[in-house]
Protein backbone atom coordinates (compact mmCIF):
# COMPACT_ATOMS: atom_id res chain seq x y z
CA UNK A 1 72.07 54.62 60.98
CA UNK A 2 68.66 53.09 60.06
CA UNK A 3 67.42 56.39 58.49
CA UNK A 4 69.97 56.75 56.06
CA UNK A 5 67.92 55.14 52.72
CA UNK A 6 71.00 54.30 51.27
CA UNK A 7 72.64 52.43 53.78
CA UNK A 8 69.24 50.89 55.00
CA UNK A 9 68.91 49.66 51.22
CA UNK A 10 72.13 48.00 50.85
CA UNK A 11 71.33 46.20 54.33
CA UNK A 12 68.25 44.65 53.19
CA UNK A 13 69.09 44.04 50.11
CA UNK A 14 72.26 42.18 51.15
CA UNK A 15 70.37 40.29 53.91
CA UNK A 16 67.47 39.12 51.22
CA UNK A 17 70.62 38.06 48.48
CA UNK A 18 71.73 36.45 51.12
CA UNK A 19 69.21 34.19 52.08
CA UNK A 20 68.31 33.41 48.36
CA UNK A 21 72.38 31.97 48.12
CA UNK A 22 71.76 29.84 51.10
CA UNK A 23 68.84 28.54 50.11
CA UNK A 24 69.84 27.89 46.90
CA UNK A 25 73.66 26.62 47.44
CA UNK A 26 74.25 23.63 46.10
CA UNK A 27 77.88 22.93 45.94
CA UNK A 28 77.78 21.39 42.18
CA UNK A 29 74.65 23.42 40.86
CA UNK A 30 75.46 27.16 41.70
CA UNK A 31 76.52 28.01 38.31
CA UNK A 32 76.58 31.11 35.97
CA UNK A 33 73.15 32.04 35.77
CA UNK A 34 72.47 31.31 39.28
CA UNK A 35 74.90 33.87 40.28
CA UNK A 36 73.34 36.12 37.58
CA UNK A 37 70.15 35.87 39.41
CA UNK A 38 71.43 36.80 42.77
CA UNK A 39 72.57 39.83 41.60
CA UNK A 40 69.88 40.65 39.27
CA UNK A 41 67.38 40.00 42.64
CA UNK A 42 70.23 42.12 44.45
CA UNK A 43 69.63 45.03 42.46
CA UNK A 44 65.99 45.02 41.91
CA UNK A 45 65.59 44.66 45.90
CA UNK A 46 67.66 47.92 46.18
CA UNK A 47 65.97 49.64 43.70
CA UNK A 48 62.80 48.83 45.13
CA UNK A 49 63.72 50.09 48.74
CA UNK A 50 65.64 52.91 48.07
CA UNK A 51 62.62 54.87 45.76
CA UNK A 52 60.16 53.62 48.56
CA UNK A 53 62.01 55.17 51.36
CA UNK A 54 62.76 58.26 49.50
CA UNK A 55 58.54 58.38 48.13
CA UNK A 56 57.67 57.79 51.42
CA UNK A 57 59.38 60.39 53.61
CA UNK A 58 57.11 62.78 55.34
CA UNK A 59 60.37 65.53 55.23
CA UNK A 60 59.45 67.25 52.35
CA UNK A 61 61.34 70.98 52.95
CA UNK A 62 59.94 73.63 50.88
CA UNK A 63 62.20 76.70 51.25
CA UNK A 64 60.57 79.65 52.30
CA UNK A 65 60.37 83.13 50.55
CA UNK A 66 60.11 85.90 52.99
CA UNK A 67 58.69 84.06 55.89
CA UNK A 68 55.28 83.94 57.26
CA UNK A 69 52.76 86.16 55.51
CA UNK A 70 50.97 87.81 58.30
CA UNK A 71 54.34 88.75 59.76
CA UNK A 72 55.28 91.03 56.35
CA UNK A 73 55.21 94.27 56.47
CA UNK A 74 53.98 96.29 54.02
CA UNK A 75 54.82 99.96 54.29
CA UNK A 76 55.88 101.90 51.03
CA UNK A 77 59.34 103.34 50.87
CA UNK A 78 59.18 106.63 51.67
């Protein structure tokens, strides 16, 4: 589940938006822009993740052409 980058994203990203609303809940002061900033740190957290994970994959597949060289054969047609 873990090495899906999109659902690892949206995880972390949840879990650190999280934190940020507990640590900043205040029942009178969590007001418009407060809630702008969640998201806004929501977003950028995601962002962040998801291009890292995807950059940083080692399972780069380059389709291959013909296969192997030294197993082509090369005999002319007739």
């Amino acid at each position: 589940m873990l090495e899906n980058n999109l659902i690892f994203s949206l995880i972390v990203s949840f879990v650190i938006s999280s934190i940020m609303y507990c640590i900043n809940y205040k029942k009178d002061t969590l007001n418009e822009e407060k809630r702008n900033e969640i998201i806004i740190l929501f977003g950028v957290t995601f962002t962040s993740i998801f291009l890292f994970r995807i950059l940083s994959q080692n399972k780069i597949t380059q389709p291959s052409s013909g296969g192997n060289l030294s197993s082509v054969n090369y005999k002319p047609p007739f």
